[in-house]
PDB file of N, CA and C in Angstrom:
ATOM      1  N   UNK A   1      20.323   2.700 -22.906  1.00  0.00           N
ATOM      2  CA  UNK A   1      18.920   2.900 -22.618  1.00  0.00           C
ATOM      3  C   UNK A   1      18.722   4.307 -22.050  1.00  0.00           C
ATOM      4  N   UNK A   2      17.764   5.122 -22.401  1.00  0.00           N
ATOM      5  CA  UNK A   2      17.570   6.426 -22.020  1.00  0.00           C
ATOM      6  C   UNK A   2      17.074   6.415 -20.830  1.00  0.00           C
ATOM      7  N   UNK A   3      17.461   7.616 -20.195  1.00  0.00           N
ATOM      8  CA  UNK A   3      16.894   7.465 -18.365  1.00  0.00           C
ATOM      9  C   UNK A   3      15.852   7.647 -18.298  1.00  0.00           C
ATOM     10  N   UNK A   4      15.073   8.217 -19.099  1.00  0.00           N
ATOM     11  CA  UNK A   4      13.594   8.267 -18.952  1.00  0.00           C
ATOM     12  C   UNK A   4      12.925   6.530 -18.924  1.00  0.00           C
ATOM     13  N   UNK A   5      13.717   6.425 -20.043  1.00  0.00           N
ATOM     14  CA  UNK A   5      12.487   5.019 -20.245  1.00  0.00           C
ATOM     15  C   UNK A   5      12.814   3.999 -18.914  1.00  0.00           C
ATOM     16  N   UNK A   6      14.388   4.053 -18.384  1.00  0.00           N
ATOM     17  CA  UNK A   6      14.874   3.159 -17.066  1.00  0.00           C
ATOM     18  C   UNK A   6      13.779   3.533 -15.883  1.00  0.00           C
ATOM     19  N   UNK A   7      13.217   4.899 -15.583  1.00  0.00           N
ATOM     20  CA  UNK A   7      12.403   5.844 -14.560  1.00  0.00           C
ATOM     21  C   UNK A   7      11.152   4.938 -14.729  1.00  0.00           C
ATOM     22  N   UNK A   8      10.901   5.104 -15.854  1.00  0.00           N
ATOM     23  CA  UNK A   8       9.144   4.628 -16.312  1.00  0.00           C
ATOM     24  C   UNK A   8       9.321   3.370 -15.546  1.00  0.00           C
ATOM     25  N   UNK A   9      10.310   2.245 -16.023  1.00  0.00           N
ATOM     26  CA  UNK A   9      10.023   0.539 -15.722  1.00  0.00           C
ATOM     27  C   UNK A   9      10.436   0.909 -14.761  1.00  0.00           C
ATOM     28  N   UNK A  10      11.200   1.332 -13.821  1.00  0.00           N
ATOM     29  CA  UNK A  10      11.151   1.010 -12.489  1.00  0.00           C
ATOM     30  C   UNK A  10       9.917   1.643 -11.901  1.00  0.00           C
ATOM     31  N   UNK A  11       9.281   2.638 -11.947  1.00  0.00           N
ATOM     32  CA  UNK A  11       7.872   3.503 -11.702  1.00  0.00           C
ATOM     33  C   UNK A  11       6.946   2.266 -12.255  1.00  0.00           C
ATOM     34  N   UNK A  12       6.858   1.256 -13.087  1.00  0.00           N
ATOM     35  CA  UNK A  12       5.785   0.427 -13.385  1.00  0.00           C
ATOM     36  C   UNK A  12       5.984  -0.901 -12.404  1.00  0.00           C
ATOM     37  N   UNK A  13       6.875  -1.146 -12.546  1.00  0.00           N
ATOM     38  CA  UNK A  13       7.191  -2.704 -11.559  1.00  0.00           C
ATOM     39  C   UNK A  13       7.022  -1.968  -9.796  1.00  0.00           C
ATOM     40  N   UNK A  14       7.680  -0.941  -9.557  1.00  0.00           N
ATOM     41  CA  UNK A  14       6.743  -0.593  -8.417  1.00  0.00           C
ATOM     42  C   UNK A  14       5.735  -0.162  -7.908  1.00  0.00           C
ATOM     43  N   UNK A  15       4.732  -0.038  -9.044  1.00  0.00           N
ATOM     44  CA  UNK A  15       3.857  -0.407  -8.631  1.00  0.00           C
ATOM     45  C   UNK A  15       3.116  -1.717  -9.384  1.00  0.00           C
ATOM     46  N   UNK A  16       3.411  -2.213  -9.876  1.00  0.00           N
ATOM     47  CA  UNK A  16       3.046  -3.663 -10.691  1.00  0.00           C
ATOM     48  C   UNK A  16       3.392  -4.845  -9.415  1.00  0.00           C
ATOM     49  N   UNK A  17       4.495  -4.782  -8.905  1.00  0.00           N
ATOM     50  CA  UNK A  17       4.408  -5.906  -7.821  1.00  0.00           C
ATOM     51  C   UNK A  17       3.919  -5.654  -6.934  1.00  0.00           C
ATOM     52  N   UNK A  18       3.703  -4.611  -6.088  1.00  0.00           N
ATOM     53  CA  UNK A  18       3.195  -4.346  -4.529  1.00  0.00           C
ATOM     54  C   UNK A  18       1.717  -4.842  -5.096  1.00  0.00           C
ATOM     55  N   UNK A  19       1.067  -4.173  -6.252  1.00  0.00           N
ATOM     56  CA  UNK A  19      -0.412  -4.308  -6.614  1.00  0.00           C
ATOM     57  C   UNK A  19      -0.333  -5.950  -6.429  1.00  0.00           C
ATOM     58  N   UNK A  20       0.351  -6.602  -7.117  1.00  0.00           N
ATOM     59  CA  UNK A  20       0.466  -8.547  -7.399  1.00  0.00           C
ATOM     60  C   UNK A  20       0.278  -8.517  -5.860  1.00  0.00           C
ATOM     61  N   UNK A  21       1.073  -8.284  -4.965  1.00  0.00           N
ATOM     62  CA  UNK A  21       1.094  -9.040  -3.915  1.00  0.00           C
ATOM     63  C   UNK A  21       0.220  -8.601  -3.165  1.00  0.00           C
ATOM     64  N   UNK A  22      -0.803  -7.428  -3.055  1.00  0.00           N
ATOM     65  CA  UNK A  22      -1.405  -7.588  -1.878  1.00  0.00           C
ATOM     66  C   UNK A  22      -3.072  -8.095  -2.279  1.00  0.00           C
ATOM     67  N   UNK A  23      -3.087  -8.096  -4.051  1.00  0.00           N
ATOM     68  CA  UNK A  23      -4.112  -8.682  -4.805  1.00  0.00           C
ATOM     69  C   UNK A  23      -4.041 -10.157  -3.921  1.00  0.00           C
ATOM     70  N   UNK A  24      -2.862 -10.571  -4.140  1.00  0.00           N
ATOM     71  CA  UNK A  24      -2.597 -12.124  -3.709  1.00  0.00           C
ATOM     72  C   UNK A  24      -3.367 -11.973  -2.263  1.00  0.00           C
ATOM     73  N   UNK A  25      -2.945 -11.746  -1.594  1.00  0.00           N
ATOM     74  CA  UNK A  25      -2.902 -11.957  -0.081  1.00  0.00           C
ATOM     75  C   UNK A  25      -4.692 -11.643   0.295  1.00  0.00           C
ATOM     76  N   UNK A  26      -5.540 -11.284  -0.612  1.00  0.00           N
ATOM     77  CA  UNK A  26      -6.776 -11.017  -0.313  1.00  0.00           C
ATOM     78  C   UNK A  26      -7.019 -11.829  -0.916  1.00  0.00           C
ATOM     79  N   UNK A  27      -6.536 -12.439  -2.152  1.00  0.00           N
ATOM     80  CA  UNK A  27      -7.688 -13.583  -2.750  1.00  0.00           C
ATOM     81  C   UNK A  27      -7.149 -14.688  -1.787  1.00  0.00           C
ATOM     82  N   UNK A  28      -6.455 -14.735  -1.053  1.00  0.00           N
ATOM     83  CA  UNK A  28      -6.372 -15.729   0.026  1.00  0.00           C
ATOM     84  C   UNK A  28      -6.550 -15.540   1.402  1.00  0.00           C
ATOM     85  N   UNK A  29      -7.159 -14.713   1.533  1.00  0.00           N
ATOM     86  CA  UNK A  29      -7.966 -14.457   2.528  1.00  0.00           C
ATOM     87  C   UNK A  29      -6.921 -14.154   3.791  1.00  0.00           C
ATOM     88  N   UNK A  30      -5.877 -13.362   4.094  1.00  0.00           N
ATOM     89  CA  UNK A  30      -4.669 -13.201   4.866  1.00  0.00           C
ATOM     90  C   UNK A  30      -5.681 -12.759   6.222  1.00  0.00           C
ATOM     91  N   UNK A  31      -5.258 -12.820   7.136  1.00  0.00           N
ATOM     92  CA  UNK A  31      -6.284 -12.763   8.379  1.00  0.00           C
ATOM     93  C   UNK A  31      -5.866 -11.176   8.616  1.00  0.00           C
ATOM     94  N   UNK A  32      -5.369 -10.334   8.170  1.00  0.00           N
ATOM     95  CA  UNK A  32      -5.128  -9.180   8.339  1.00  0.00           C
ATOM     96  C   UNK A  32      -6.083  -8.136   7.261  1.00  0.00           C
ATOM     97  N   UNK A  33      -6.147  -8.565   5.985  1.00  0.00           N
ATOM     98  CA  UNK A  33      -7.163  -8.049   4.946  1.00  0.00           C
ATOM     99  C   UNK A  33      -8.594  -8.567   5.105  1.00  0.00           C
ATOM    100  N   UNK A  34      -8.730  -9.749   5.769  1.00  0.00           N
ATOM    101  CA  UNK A  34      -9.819 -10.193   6.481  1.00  0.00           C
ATOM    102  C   UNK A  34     -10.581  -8.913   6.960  1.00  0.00           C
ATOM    103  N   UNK A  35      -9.418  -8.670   8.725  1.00  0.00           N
ATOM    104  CA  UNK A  35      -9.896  -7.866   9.742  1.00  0.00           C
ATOM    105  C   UNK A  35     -10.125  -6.217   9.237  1.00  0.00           C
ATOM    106  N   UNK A  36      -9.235  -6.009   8.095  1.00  0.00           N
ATOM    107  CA  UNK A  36      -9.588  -4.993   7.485  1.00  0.00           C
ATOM    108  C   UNK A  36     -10.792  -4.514   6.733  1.00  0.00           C
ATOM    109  N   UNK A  37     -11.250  -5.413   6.439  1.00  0.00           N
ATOM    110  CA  UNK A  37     -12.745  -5.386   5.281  1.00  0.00           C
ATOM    111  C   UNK A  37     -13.689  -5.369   6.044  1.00  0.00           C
ATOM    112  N   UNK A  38     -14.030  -6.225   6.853  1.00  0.00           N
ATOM    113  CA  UNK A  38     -14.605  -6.199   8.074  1.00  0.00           C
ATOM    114  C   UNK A  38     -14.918  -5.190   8.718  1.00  0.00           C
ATOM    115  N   UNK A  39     -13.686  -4.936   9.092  1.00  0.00           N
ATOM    116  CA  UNK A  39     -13.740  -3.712   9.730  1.00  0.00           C
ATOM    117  C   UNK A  39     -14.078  -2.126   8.961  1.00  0.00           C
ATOM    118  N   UNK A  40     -13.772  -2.216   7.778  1.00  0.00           N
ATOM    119  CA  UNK A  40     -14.255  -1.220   6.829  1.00  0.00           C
ATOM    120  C   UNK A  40     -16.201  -1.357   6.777  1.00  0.00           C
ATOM    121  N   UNK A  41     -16.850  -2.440   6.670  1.00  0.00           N
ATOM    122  CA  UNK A  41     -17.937  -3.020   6.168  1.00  0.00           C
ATOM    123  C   UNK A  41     -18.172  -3.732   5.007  1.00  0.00           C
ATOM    124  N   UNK A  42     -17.389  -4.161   5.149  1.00  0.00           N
ATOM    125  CA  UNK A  42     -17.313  -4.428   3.466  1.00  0.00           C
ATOM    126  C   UNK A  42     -17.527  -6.315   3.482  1.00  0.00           C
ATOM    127  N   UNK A  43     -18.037  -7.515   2.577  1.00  0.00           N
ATOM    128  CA  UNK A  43     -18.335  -8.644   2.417  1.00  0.00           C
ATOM    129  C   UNK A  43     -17.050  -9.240   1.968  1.00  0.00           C
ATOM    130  N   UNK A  44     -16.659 -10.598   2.522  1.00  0.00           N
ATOM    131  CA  UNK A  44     -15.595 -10.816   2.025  1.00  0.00           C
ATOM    132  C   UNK A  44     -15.641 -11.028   0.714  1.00  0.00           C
ATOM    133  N   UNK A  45     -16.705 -11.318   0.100  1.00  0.00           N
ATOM    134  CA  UNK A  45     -16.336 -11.843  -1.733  1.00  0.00           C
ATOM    135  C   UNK A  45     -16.003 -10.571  -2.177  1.00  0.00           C
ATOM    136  N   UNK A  46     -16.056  -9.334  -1.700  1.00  0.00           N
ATOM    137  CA  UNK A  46     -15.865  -7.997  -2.381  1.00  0.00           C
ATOM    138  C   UNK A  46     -14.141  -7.671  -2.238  1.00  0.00           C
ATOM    139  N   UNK A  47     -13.581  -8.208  -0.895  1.00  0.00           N
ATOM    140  CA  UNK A  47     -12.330  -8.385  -0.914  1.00  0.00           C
ATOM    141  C   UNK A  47     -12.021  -8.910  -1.853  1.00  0.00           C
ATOM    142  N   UNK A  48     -12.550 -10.060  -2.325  1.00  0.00           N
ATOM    143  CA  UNK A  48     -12.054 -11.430  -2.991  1.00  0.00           C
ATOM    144  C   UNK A  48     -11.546 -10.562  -4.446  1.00  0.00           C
ATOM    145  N   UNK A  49     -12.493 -10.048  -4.687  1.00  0.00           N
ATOM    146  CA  UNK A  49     -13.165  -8.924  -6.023  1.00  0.00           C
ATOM    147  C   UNK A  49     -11.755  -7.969  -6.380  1.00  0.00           C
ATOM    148  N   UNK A  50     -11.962  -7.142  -4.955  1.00  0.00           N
ATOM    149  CA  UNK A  50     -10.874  -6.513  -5.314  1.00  0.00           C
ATOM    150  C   UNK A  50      -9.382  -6.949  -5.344  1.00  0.00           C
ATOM    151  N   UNK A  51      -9.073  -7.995  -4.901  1.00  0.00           N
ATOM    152  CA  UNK A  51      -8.034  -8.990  -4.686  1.00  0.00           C
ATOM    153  C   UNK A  51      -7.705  -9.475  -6.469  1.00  0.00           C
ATOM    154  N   UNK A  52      -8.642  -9.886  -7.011  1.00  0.00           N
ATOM    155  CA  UNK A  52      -8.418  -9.811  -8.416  1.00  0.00           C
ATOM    156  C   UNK A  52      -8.220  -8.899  -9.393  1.00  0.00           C
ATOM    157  N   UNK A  53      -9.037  -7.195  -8.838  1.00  0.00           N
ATOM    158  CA  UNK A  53      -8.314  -6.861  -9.674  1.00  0.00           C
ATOM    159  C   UNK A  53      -7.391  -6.210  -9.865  1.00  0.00           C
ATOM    160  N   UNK A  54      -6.432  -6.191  -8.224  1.00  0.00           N
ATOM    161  CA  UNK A  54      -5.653  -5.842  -8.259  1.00  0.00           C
ATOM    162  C   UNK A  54      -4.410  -6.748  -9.052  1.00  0.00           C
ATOM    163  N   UNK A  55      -4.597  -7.981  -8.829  1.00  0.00           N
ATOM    164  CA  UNK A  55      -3.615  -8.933 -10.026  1.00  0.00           C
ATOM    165  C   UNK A  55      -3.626  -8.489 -11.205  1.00  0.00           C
ATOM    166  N   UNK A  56      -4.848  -8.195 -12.007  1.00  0.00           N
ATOM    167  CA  UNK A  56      -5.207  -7.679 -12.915  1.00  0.00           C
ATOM    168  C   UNK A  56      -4.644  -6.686 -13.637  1.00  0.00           C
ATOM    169  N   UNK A  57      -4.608  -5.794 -12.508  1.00  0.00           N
ATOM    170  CA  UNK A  57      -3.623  -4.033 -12.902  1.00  0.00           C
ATOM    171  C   UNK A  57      -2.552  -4.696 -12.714  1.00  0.00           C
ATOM    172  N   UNK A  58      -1.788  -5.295 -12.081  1.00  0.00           N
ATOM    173  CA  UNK A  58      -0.324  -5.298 -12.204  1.00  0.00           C
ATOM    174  C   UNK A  58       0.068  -6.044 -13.183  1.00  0.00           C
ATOM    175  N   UNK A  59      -0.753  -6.821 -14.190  1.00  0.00           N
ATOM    176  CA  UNK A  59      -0.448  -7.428 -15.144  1.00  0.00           C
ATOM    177  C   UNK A  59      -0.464  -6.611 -16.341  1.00  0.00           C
ATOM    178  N   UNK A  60      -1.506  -5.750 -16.251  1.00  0.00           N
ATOM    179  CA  UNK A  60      -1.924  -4.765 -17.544  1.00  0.00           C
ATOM    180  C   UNK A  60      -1.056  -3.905 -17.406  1.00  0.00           C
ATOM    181  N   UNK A  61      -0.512  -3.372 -16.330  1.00  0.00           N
ATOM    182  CA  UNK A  61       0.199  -2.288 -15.791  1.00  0.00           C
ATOM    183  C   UNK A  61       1.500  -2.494 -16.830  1.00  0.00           C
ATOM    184  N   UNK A  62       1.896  -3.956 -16.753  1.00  0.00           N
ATOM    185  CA  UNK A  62       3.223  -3.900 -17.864  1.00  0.00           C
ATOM    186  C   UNK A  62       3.388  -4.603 -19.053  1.00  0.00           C
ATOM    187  N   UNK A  63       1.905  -4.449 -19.422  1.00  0.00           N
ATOM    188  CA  UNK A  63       1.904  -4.322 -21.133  1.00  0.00           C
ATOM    189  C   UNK A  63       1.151  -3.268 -21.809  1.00  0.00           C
ATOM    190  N   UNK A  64       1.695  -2.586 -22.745  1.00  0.00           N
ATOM    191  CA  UNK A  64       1.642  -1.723 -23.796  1.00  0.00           C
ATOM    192  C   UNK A  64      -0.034  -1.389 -23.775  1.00  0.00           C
ATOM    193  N   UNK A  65      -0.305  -2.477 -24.403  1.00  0.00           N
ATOM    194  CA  UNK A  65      -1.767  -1.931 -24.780  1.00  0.00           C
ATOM    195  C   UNK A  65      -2.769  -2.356 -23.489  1.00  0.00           C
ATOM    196  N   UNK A  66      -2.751  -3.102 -22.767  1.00  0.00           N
ATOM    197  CA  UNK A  66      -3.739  -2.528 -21.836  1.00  0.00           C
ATOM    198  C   UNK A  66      -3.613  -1.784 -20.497  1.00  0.00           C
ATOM    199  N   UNK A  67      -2.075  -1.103 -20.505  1.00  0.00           N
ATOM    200  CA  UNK A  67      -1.323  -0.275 -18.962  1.00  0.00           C
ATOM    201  C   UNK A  67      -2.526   1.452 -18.974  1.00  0.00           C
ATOM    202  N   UNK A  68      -3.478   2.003 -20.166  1.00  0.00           N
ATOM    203  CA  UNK A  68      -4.445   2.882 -19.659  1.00  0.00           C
ATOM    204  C   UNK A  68      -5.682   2.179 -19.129  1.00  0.00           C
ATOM    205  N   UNK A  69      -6.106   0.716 -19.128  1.00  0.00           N
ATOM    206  CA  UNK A  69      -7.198   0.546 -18.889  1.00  0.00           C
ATOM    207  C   UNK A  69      -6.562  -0.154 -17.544  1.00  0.00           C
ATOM    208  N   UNK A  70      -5.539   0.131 -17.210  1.00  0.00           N
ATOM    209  CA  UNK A  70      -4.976  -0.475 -15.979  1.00  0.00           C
ATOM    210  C   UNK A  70      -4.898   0.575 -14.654  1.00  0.00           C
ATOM    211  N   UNK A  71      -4.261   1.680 -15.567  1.00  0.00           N
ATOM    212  CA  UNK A  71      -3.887   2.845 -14.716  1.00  0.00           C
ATOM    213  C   UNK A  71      -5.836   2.996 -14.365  1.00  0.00           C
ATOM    214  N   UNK A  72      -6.420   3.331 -15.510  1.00  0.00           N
ATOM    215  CA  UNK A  72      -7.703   3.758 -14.752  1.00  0.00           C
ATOM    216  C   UNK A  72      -8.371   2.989 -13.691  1.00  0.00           C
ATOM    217  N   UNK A  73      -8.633   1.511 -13.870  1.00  0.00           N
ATOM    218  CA  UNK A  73      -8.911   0.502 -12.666  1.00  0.00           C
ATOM    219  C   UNK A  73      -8.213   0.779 -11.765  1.00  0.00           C
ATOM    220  N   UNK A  74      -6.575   1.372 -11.268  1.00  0.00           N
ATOM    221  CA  UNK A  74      -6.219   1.466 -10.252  1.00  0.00           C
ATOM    222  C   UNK A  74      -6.639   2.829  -9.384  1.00  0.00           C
ATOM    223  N   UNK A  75      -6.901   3.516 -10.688  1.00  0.00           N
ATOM    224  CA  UNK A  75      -7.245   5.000  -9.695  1.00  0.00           C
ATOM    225  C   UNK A  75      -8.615   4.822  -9.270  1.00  0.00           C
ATOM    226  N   UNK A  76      -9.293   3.746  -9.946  1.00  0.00           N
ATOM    227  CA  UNK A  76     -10.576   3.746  -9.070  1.00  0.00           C
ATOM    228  C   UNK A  76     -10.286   2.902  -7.580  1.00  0.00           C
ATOM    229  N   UNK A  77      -9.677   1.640  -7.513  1.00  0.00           N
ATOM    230  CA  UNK A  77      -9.725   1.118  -6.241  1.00  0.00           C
ATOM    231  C   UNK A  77      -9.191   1.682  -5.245  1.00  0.00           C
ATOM    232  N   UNK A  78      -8.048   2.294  -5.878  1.00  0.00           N
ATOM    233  CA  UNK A  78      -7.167   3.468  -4.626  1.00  0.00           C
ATOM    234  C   UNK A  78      -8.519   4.599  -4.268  1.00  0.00           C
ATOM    235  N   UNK A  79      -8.987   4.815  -5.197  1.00  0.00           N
ATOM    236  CA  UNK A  79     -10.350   6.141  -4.984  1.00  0.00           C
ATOM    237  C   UNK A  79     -10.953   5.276  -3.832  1.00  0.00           C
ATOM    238  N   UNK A  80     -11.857   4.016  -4.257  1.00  0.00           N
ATOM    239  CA  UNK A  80     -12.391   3.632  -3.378  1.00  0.00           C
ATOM    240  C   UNK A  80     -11.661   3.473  -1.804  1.00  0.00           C
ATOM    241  N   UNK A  81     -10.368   2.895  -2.154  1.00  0.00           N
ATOM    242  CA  UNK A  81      -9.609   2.619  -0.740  1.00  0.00           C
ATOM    243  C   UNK A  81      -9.306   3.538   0.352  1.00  0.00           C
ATOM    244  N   UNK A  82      -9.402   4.953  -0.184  1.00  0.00           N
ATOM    245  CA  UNK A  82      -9.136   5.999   0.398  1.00  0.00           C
ATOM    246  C   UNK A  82     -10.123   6.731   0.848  1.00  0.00           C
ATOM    247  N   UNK A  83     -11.402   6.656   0.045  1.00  0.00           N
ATOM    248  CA  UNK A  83     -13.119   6.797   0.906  1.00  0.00           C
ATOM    249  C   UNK A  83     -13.354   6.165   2.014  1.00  0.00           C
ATOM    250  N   UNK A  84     -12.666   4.517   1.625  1.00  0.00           N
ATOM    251  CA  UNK A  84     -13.017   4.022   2.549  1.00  0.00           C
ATOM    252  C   UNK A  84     -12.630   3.906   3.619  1.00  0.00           C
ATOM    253  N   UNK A  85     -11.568   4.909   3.865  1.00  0.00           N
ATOM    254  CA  UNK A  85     -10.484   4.318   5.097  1.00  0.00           C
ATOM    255  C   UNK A  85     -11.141   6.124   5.849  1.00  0.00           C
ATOM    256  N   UNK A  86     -11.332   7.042   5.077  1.00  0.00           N
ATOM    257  CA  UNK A  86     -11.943   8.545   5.738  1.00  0.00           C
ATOM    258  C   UNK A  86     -12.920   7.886   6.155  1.00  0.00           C
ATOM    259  N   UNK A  87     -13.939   7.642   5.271  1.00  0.00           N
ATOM    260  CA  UNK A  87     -15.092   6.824   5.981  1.00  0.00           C
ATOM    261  C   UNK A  87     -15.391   5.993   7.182  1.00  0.00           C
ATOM    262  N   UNK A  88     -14.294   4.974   7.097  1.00  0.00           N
ATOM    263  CA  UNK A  88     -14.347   4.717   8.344  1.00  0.00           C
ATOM    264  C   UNK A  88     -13.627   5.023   9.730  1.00  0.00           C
ATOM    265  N   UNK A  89     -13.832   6.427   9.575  1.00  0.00           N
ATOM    266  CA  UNK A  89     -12.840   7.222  10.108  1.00  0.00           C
ATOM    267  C   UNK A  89     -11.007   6.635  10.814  1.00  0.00           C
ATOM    268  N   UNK A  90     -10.787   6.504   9.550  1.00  0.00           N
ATOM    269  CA  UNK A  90      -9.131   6.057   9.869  1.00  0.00           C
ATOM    270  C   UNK A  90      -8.157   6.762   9.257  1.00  0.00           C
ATOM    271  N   UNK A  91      -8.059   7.643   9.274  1.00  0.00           N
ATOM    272  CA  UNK A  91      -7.515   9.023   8.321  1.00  0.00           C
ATOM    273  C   UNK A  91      -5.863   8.569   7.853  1.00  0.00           C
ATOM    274  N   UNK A  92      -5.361   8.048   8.986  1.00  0.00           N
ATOM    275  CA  UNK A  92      -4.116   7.070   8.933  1.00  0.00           C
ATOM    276  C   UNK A  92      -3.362   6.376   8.016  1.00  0.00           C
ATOM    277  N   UNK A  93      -4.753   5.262   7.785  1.00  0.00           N
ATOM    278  CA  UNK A  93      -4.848   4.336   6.841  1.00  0.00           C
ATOM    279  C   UNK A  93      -4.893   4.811   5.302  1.00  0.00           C
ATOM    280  N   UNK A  94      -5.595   5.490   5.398  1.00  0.00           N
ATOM    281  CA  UNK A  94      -5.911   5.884   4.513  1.00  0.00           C
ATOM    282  C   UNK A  94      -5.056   7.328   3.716  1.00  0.00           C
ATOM    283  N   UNK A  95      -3.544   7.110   4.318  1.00  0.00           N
ATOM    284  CA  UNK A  95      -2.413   8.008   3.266  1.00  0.00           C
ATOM    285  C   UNK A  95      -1.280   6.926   2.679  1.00  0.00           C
ATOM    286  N   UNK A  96      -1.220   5.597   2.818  1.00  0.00           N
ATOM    287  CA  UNK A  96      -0.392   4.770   1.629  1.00  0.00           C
ATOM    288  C   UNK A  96      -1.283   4.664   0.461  1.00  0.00           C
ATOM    289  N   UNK A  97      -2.850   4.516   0.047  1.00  0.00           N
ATOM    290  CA  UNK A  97      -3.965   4.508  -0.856  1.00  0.00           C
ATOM    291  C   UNK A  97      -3.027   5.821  -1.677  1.00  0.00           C
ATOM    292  N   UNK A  98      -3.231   6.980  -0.972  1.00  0.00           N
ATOM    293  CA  UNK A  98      -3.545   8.165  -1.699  1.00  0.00           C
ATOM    294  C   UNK A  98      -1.545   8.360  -2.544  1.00  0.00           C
ATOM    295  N   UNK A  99      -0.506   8.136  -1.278  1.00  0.00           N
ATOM    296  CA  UNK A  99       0.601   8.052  -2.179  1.00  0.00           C
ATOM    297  C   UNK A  99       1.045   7.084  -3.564  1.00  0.00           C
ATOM    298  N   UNK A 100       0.483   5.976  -3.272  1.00  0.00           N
ATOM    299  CA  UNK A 100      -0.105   4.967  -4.575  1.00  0.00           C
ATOM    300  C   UNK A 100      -0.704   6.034  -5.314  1.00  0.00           C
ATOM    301  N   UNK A 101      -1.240   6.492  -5.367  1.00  0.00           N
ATOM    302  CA  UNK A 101      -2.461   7.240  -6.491  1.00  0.00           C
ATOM    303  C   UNK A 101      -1.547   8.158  -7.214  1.00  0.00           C
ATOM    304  N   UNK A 102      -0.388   8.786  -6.321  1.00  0.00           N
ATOM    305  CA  UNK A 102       0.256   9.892  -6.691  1.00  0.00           C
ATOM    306  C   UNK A 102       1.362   9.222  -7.886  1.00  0.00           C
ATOM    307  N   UNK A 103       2.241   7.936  -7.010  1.00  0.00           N
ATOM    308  CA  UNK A 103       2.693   7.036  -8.058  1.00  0.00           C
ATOM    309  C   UNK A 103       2.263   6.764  -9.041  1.00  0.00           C
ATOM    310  N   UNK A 104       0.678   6.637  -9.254  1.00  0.00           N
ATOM    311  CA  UNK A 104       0.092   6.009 -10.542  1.00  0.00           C
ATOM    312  C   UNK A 104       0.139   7.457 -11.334  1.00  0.00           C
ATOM    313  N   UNK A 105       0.220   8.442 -10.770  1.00  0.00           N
ATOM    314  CA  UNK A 105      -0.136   9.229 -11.296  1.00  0.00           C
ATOM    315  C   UNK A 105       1.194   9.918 -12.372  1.00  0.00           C
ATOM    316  N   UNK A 106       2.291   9.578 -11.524  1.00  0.00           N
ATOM    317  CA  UNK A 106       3.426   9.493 -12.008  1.00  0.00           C
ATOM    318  C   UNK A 106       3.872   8.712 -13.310  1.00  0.00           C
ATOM    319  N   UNK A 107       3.092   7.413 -13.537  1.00  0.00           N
ATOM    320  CA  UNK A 107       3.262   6.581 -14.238  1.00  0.00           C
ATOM    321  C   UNK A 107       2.699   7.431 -15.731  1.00  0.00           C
ATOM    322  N   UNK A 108       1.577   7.521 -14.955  1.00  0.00           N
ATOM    323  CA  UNK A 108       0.736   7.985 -16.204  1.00  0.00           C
ATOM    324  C   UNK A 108       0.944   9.047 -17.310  1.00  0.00           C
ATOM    325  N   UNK A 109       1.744  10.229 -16.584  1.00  0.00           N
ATOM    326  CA  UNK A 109       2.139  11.394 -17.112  1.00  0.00           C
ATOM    327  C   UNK A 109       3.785  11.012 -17.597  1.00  0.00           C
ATOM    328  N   UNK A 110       4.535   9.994 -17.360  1.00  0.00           N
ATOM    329  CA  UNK A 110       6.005   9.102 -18.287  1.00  0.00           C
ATOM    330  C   UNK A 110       5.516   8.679 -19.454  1.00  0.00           C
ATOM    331  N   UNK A 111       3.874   8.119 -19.264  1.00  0.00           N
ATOM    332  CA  UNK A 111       3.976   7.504 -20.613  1.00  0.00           C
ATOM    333  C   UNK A 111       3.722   8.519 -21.485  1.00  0.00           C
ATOM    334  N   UNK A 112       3.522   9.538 -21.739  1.00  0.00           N
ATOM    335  CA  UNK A 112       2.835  10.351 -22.554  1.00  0.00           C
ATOM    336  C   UNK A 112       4.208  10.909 -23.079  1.00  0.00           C
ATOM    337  N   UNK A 113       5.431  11.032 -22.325  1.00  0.00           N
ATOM    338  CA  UNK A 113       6.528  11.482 -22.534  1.00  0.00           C
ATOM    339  C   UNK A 113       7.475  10.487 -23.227  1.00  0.00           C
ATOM    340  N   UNK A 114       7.180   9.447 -23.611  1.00  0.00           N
ATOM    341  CA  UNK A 114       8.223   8.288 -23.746  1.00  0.00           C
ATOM    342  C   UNK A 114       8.237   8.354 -25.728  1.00  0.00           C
TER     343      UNK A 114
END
């Protein structure tokens, strides 16, 4: 197997599972993504929202034909996640969003090479 293509799947499953699991943990309402949304301003069904589609991307994320309409949904919620964390002035919080973004971004520029 060529090292490129070994780089790509491990660059997709990391970020394909972290996305699964913290999708999970909001569509179940974890008392920590709770206090977070909340605390952002945000309604919990919008958690709920984004909780799905983060399952969503990590599913599309590792198949063929829908991993660009995946990558783009993720650079929007990370976009949003990272407004929202300046916004609510948490500058903190808001640099795992933006290294995710850089990862996706990583992803994105393997496939073009593969």
């Amino acid at each position: 197997m060529e090292i490129k293509l070994i780089i790509f799947w491990v660059l997709l499953i990391a970020m394909a599972a972290p996305s699964f699991f913290f999708g999970f943990t909001k569509i179940i309402g974890k008392q920590d993504k709770v206090e977070l949304f909340n605390r952002l301003g945000y309604p919990l069904w919008f958690m709920k929202l984004v909780g799905i589609g983060e399952i969503t991307i990590a599913i599309g994320l590792l198949l063929e034909p829908t991993r660009f309409i995946a990558i783009g949904l993720s650079a929007i919620i990370l976009t949003g996640a990272v407004f929202s964390h300046f916004r609510a002035k948490e500058p903190k919080e808001a640099i795992p969003p933006a290294i995710v973004f850089l990862h996706l971004t990583a992803i994105y520029i393997f496939t073009f090479f593969l």
